[in-house]
N, C-alpha and C. Protein backbone atom coordinates (compact mmCIF):
# COMPACT_ATOMS: atom_id res chain seq x y z
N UNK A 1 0.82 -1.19 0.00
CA UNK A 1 0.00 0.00 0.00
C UNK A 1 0.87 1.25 0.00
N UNK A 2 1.95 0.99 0.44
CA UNK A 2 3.23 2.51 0.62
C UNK A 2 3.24 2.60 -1.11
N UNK A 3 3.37 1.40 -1.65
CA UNK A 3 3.88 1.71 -3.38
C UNK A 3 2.40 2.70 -4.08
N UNK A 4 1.44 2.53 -3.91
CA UNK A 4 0.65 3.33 -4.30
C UNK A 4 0.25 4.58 -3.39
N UNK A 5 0.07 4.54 -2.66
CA UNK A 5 0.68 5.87 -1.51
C UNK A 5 1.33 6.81 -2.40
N UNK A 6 2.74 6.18 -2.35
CA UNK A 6 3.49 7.20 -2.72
C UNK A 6 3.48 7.75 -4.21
N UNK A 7 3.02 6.67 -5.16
CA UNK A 7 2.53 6.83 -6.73
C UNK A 7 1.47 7.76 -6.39
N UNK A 8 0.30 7.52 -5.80
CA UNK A 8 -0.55 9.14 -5.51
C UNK A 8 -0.05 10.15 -5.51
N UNK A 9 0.95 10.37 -4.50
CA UNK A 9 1.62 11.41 -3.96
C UNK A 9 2.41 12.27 -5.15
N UNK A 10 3.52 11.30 -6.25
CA UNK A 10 3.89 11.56 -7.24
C UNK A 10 2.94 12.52 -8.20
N UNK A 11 1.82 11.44 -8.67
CA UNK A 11 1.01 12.04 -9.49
C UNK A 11 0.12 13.19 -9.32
N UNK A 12 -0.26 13.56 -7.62
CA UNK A 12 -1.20 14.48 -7.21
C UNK A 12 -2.46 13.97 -7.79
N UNK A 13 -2.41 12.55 -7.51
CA UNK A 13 -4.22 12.07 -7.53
C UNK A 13 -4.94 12.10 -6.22
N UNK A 14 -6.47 12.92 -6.36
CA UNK A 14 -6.85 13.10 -5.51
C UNK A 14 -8.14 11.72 -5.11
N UNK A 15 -7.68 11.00 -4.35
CA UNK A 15 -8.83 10.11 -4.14
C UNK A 15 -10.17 10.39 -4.14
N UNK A 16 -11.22 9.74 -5.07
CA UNK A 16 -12.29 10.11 -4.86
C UNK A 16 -13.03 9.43 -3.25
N UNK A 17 -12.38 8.32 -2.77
CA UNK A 17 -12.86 7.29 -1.87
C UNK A 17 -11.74 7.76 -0.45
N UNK A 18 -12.29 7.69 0.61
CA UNK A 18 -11.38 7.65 1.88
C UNK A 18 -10.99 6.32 2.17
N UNK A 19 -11.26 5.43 1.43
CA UNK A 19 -11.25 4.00 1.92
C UNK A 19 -9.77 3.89 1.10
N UNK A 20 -8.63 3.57 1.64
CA UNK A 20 -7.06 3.58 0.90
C UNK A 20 -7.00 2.28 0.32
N UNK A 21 -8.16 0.82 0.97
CA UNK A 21 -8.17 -0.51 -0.10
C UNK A 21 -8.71 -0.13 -1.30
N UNK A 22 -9.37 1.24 -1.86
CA UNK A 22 -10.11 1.34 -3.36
C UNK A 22 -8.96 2.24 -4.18
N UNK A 23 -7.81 2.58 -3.52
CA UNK A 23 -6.89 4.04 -3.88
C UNK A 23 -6.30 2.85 -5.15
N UNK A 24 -5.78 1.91 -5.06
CA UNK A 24 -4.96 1.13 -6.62
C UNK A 24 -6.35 1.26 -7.60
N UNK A 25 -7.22 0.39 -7.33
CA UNK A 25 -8.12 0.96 -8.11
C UNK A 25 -8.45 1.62 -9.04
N UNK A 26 -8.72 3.07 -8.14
CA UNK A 26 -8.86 4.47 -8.81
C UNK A 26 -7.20 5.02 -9.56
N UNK A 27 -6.60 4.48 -9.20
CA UNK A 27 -5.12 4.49 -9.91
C UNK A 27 -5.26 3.88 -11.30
N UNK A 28 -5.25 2.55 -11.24
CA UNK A 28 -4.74 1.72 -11.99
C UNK A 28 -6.07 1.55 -13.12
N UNK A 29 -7.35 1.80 -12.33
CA UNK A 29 -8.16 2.25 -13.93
C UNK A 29 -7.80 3.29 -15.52
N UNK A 30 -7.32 4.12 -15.19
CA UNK A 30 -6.92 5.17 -16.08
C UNK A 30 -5.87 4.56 -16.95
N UNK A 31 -4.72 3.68 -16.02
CA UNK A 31 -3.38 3.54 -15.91
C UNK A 31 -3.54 2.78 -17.31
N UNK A 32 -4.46 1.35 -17.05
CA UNK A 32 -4.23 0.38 -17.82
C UNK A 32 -4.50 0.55 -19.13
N UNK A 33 -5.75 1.46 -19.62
CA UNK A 33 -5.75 2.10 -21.30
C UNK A 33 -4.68 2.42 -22.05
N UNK A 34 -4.32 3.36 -20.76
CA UNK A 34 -3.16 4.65 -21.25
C UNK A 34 -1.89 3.85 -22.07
N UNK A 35 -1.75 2.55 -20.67
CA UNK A 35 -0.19 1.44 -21.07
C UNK A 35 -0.87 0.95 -22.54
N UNK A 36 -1.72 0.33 -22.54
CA UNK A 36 -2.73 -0.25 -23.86
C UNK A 36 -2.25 0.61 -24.99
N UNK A 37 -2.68 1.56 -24.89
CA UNK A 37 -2.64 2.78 -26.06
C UNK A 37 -1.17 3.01 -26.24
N UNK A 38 -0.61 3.06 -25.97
CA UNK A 38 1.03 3.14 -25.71
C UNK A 38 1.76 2.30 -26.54
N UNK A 39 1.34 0.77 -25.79
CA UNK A 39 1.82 -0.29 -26.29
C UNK A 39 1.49 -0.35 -27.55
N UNK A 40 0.31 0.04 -28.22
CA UNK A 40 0.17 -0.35 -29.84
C UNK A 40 0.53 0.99 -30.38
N UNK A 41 0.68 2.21 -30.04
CA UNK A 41 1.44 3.07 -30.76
C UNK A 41 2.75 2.85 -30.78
N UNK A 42 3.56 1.80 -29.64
CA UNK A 42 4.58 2.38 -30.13
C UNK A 42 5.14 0.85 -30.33
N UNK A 43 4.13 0.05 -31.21
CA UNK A 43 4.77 -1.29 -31.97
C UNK A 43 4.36 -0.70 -33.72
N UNK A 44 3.17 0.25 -33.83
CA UNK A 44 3.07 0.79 -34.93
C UNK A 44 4.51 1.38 -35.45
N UNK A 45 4.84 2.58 -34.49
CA UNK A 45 5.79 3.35 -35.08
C UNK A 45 6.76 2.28 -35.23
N UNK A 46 7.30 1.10 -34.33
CA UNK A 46 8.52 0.40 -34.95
C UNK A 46 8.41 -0.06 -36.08
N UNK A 47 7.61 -0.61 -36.19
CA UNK A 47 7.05 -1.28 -38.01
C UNK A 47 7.73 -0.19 -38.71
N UNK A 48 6.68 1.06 -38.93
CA UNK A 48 7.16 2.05 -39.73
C UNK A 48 8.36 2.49 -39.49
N UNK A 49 9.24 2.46 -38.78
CA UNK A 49 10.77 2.95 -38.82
C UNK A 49 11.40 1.62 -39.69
N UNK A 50 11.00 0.35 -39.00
CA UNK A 50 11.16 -0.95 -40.17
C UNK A 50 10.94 -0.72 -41.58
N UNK A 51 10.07 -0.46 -41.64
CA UNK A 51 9.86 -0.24 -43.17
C UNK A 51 10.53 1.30 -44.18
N UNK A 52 10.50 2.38 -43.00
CA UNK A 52 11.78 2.87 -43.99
C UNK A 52 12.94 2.88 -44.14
N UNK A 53 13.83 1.84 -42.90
CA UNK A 53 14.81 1.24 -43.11
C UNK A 53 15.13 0.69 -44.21
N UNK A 54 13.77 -0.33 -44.23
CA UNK A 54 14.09 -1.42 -45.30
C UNK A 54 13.70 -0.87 -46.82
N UNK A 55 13.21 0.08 -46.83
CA UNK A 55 13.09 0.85 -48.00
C UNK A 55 14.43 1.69 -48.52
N UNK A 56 14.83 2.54 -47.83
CA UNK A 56 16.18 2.98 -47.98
C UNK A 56 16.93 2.20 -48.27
N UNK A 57 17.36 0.90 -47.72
CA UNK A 57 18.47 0.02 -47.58
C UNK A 57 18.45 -0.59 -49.06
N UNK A 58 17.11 -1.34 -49.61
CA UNK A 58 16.42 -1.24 -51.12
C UNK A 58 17.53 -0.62 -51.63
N UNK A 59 16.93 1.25 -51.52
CA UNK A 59 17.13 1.89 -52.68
C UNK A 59 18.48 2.16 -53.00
N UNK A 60 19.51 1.91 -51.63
CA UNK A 60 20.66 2.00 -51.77
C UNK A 60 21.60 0.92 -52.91
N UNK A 61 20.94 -0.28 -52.47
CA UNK A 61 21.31 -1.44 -53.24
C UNK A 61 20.99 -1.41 -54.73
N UNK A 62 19.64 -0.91 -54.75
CA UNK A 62 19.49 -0.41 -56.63
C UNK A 62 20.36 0.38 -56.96
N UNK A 63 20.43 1.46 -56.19
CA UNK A 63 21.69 2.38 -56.84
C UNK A 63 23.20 1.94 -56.76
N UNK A 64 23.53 0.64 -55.79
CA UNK A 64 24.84 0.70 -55.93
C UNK A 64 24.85 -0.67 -57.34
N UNK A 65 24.02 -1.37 -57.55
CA UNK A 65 23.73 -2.13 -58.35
C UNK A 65 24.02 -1.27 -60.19
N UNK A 66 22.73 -0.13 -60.05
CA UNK A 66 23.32 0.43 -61.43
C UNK A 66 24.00 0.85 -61.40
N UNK A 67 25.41 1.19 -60.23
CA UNK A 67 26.27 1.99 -60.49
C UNK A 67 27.64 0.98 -61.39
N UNK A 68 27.40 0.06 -60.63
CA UNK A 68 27.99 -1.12 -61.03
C UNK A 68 27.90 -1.59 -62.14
N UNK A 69 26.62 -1.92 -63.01
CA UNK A 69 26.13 -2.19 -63.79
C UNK A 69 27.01 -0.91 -64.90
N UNK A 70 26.55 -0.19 -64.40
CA UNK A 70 26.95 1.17 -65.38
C UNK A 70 28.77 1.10 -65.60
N UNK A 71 29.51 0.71 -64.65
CA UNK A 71 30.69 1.07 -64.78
C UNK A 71 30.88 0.02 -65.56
N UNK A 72 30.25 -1.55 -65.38
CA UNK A 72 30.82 -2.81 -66.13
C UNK A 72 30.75 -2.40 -67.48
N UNK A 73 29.61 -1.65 -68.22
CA UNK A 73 29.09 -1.40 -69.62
C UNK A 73 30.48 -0.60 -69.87
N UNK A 74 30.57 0.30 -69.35
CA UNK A 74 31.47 1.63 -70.05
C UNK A 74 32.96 0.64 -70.21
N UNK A 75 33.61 0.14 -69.33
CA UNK A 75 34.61 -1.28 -69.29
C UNK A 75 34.86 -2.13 -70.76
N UNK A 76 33.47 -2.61 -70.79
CA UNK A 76 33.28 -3.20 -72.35
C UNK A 76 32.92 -2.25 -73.28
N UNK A 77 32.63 -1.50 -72.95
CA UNK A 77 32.48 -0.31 -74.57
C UNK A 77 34.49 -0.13 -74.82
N UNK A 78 34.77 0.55 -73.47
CA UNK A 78 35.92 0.50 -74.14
C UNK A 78 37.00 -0.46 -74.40
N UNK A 79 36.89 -1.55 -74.03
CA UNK A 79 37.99 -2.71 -74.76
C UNK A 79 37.23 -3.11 -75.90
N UNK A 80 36.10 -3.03 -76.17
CA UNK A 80 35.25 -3.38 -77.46
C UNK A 80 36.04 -2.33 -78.75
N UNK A 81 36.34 -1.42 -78.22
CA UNK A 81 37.23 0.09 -78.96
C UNK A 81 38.05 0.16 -79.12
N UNK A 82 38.90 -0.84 -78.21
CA UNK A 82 40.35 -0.57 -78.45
C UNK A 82 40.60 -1.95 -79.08
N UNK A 83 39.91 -2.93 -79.34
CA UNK A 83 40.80 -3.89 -79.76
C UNK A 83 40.39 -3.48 -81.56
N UNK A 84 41.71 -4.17 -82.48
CA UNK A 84 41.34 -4.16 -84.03
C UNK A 84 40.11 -4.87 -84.69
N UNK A 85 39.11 -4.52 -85.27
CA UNK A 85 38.19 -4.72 -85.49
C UNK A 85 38.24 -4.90 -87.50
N UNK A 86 39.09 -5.25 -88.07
CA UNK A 86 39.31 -4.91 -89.07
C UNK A 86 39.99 -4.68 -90.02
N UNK A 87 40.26 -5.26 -91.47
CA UNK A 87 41.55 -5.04 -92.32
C UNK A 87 42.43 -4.25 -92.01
N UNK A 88 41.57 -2.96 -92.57
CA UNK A 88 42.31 -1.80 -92.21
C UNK A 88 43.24 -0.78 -90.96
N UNK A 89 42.26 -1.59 -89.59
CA UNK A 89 43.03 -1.69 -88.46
C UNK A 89 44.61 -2.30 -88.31
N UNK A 90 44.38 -3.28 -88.69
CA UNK A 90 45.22 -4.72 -88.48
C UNK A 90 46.25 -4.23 -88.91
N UNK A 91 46.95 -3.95 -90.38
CA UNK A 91 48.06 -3.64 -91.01
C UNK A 91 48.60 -2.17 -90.11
């Protein structure tokens, strides 16, 4: 009874009841929504920080992908260029 006592005291809840066996009660009614509401806002927001993690992390990989992609092409354009292709090369 001291642990809610003093949680009153903290919060400045004013008992509606003089009877101190109803004081958790009148506490812990309000209490338990509030934790409720809490708890699913803040498994929502993790999802969504999940998901623009994993979105970013995506877009990073596409871009380091075409960057890659892009440098392999330009690689073969130019040894495709430099090697002789031709009579007139050749001699």
């Amino acid at each position: 009874m001291v642990l809610v006592s003093g949680t009153k005291d903290y919060f400045l809840l004013q008992p509606k009841s003089k009877n101190e066996s109803e004081w958790p009660k009148e506490l812990f009614t309000p209490w338990v929504p509030f934790c409720n509401d809490f708890k699913n806002i803040w498994k929502k927001e993790v999802q969504r920080k999940i998901k623009l993690d994993l979105e970013a992390a995506r877009k990073k990989v596409k871009d380091l992908q075409e960057a890659k992609k892009s440098s392999v092409m330009s690689e073969v354009v130019k040894v495709r260029s430099s090697r002789p292709s031709g009579l007139t090369q050749v001699a």
